[in-house]
Protein backbone atom coordinates (compact mmCIF):
# COMPACT_ATOMS: atom_id res chain seq x y z
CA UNK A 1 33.96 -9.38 -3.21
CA UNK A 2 31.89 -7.10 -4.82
CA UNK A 3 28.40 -8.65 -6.02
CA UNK A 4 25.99 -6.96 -8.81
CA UNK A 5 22.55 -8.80 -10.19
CA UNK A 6 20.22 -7.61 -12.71
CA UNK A 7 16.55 -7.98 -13.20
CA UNK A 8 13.68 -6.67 -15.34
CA UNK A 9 11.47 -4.24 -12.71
CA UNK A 10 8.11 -6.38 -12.73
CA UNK A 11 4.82 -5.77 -11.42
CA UNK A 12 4.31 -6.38 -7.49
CA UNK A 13 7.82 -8.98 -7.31
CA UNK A 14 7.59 -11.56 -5.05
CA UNK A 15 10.19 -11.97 -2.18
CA UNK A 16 12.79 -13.66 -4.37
CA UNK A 17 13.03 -10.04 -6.36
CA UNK A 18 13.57 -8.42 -2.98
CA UNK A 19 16.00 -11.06 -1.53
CA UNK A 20 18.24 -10.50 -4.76
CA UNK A 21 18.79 -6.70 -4.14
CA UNK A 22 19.12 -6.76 -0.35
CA UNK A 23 21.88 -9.45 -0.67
CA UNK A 24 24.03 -7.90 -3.27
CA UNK A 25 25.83 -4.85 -3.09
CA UNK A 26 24.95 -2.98 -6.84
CA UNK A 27 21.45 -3.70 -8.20
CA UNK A 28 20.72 -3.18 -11.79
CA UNK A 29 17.37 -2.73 -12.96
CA UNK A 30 17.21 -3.90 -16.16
CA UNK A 31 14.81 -1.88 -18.01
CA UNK A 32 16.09 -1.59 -21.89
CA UNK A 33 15.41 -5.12 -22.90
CA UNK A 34 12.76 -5.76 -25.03
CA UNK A 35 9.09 -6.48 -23.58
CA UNK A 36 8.12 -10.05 -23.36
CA UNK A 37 4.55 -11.45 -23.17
CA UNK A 38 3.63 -14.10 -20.33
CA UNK A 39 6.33 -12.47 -18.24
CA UNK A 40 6.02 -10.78 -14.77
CA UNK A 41 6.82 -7.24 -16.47
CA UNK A 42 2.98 -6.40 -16.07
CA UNK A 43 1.69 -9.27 -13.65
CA UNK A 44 1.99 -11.06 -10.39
CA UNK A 45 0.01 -13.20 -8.23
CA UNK A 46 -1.07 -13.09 -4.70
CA UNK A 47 -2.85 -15.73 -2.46
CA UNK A 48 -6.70 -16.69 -2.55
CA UNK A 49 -8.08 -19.07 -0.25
CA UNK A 50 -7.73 -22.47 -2.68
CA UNK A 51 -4.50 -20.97 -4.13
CA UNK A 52 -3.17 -17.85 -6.27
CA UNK A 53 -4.80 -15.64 -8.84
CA UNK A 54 -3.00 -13.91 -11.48
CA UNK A 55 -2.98 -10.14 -11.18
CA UNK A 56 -2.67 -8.40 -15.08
CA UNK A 57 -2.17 -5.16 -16.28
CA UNK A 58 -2.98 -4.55 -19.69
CA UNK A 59 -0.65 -2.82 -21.73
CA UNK A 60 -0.28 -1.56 -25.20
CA UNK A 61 1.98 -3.96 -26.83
CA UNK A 62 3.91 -3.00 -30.06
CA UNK A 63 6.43 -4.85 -31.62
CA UNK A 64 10.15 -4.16 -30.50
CA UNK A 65 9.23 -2.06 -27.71
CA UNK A 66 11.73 -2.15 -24.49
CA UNK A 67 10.25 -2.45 -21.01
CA UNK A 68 10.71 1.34 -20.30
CA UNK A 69 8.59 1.94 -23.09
CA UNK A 70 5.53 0.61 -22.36
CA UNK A 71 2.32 2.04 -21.90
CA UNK A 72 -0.77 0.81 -19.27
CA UNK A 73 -4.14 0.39 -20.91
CA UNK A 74 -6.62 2.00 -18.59
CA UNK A 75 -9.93 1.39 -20.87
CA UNK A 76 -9.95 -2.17 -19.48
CA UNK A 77 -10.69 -0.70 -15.50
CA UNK A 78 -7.63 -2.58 -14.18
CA UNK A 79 -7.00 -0.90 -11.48
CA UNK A 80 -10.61 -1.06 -9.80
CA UNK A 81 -10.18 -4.99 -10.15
CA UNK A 82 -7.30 -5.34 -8.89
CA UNK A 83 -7.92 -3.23 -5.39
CA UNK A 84 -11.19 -5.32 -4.87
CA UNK A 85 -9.06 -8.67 -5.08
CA UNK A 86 -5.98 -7.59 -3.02
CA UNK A 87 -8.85 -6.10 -0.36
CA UNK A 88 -10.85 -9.26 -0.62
CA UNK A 89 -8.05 -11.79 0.05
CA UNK A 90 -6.19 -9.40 2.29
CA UNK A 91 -8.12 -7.42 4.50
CA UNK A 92 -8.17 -9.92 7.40
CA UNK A 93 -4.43 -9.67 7.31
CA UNK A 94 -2.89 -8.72 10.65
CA UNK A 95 -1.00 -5.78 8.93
CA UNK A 96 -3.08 -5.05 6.22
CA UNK A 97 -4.19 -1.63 7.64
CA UNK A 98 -1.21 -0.52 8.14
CA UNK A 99 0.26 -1.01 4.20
CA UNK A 100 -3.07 -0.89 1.78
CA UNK A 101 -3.25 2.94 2.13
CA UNK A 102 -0.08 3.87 0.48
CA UNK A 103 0.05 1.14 -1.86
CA UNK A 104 -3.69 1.94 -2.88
CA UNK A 105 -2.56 5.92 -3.34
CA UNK A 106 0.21 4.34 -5.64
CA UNK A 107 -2.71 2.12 -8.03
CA UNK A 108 -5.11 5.08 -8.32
CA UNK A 109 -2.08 7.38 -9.88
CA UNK A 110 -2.27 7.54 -13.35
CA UNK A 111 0.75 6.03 -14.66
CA UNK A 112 1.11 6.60 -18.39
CA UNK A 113 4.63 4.07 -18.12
CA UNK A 114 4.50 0.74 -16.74
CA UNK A 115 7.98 1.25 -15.92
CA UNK A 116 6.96 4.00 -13.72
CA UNK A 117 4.09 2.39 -11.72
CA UNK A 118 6.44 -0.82 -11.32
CA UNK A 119 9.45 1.17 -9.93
CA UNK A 120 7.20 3.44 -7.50
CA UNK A 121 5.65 0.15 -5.92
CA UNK A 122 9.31 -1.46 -6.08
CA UNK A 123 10.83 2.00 -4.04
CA UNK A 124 7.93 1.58 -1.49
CA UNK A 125 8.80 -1.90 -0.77
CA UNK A 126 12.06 -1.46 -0.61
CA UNK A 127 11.90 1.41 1.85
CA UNK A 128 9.67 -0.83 4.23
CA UNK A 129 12.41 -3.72 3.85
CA UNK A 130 15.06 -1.38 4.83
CA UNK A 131 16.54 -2.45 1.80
CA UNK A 132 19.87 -0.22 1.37
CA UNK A 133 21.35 -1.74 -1.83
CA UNK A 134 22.80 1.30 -4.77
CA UNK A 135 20.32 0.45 -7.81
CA UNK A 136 20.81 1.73 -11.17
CA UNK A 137 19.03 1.33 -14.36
CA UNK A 138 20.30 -0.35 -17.30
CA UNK A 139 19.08 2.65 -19.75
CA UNK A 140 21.23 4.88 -17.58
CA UNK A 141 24.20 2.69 -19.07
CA UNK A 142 24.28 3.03 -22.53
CA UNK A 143 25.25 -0.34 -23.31
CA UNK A 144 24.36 -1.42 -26.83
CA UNK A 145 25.20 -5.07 -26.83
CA UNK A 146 22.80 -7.56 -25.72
CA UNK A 147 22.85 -11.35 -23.94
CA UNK A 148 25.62 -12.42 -21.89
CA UNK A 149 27.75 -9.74 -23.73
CA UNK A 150 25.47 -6.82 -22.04
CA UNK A 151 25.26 -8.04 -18.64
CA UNK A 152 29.24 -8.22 -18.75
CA UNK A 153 29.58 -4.93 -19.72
CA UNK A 154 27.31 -4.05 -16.92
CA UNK A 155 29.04 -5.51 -14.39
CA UNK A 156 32.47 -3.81 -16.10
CA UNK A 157 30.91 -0.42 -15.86
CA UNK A 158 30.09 -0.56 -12.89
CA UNK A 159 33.59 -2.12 -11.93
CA UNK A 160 32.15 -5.36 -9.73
CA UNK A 161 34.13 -8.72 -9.13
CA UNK A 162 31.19 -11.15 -8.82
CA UNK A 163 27.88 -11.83 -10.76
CA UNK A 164 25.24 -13.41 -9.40
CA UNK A 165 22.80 -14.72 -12.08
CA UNK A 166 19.67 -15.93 -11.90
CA UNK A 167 19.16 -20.00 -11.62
CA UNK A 168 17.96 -20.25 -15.28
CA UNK A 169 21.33 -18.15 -16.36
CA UNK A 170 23.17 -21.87 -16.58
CA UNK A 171 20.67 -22.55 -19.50
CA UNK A 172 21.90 -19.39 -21.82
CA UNK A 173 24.75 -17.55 -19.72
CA UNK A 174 27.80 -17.30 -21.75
CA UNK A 175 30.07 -17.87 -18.34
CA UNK A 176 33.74 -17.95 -20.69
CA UNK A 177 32.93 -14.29 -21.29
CA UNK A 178 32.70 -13.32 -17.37
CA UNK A 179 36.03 -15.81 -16.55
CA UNK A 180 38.13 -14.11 -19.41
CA UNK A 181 37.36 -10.49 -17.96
CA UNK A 182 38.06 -12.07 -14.26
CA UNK A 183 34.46 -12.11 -12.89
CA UNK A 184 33.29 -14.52 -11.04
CA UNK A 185 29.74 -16.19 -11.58
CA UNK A 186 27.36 -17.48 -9.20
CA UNK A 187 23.86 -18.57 -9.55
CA UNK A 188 21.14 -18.05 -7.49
CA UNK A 189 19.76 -20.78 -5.85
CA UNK A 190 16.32 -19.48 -3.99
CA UNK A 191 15.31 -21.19 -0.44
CA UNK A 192 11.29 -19.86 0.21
CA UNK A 193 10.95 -18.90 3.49
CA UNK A 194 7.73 -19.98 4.77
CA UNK A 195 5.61 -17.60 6.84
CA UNK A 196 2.00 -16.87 8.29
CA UNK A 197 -1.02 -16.62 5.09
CA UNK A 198 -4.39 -15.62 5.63
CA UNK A 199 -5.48 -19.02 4.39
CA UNK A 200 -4.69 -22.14 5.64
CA UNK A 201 -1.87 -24.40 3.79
CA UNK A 202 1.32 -22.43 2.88
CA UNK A 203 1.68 -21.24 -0.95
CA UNK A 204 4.88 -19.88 -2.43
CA UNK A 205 5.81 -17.01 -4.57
CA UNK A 206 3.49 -14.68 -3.89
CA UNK A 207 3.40 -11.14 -4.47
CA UNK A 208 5.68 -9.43 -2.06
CA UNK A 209 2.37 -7.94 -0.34
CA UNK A 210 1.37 -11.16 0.68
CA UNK A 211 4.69 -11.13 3.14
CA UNK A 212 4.00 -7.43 4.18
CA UNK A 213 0.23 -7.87 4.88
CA UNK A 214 0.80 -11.28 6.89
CA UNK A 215 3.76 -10.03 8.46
CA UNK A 216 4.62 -6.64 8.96
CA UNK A 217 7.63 -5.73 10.37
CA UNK A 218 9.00 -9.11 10.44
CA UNK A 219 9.08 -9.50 7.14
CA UNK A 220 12.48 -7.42 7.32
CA UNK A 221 13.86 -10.29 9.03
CA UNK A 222 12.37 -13.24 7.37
CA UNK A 223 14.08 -11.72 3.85
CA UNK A 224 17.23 -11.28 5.76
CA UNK A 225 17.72 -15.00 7.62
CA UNK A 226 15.93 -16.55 3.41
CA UNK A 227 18.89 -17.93 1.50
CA UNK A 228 19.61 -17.26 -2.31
CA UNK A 229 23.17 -18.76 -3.14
């Protein structure tokens, strides 16, 4: 069995983004769709001490753009904001010290892409995770179909036996398409590991630096023993 997923490349994923790469053996970034608002393209949230706040990068949002085109708005001082409220919340973390550096390097770039910032955060994650899954990029395809249609041809391309979709796929996933070309389909069905937080009283679906700062190390482990189908 040979199992692909896909997934748009969002801003600081949580573990769940992380737990679908490491446990399937092709990895396709999806990044040729076409931007959505109120996604988690250009947000994420990580842990206060009452609950979450919503980190936001502002972007410059026209009309039929895809993902890969996208463009950060610096005149709104993002990036200033949102190292004072990871530092704030996080810097009592037992491994805090020993991530914020690099990941701070990686905010104060200037990224003229949100595509580019995303996948440069993603790569340093996965590199701590010891994540060793081939990843691809949808662009790199050329597939010019879209829906279910495009995410068979994806998994044709790249000559896999299994899909596994996201949980949500059941409510639009065209699954006759996959079963006449002999894929299989499974969906994902996400168990949260719970782990160590800075505050008291355990919140899920964080940003993936809430597991790293609280952590370390173990966080390798804790994404490889978390189910996800």
């Amino acid at each position: 069995m040979k199992i692909l997923s896909i997934r748009q490349p969002g801003y600081l994923p949580f573990i769940g983004f992380f737990k679908k790469i490491q446990a399937t053996d092709v990895f396709v970034f999806l990044d040729d769709v076409q931007y959505t608002r109120s996604d988690f393209d250009n947000r994420n949230k990580i842990r206060i001490q009452d609950d979450s706040m919503w980190l936001t990068i502002p972007i410059f949002n026209k009309t039929g753009q895809t993902l890969n085109e996208v463009k950060i708005d610096y005149s709104k001082k993002w990036v200033s904001k949102h190292k004072s409220s990871i530092e704030y919340n996080y810097e009592k973390a037992p491994y805090f010290e020993e991530y914020w550096k690099d990941i701070e390097l990686i905010l104060d770039k200037s990224w003229e892409k949100l595509i580019d910032l995303n996948m440069e955060l993603i790569n340093y994650f996965i590199t701590k995770l010891e994540i060793n899954t081939k990843t691809v990029f949808s662009s790199e395809l050329n597939i010019n179909k879209t829906g279910s249609e495009k995410l068979l041809e994806i998994c044709k391309d790249l000559q896999v036996d299994t899909y596994l979709s996201g949980e949500f796929g059941r409510n639009y996933l065209d699954i006759k398409l996959f079963q006449q070309e002999n894929i299989k389909v499974i969906f994902e069905k996400f168990e949260h590991p719970t782990y160590d937080q800075t505050f008291d009283g355990f919140v899920q679906n964080m940003s993936i630096i809430d597991l790293l700062f609280n952590e370390g190390q173990n966080a390798k482990n804790i994404l490889k023993n978390c189910k996800n189908f």
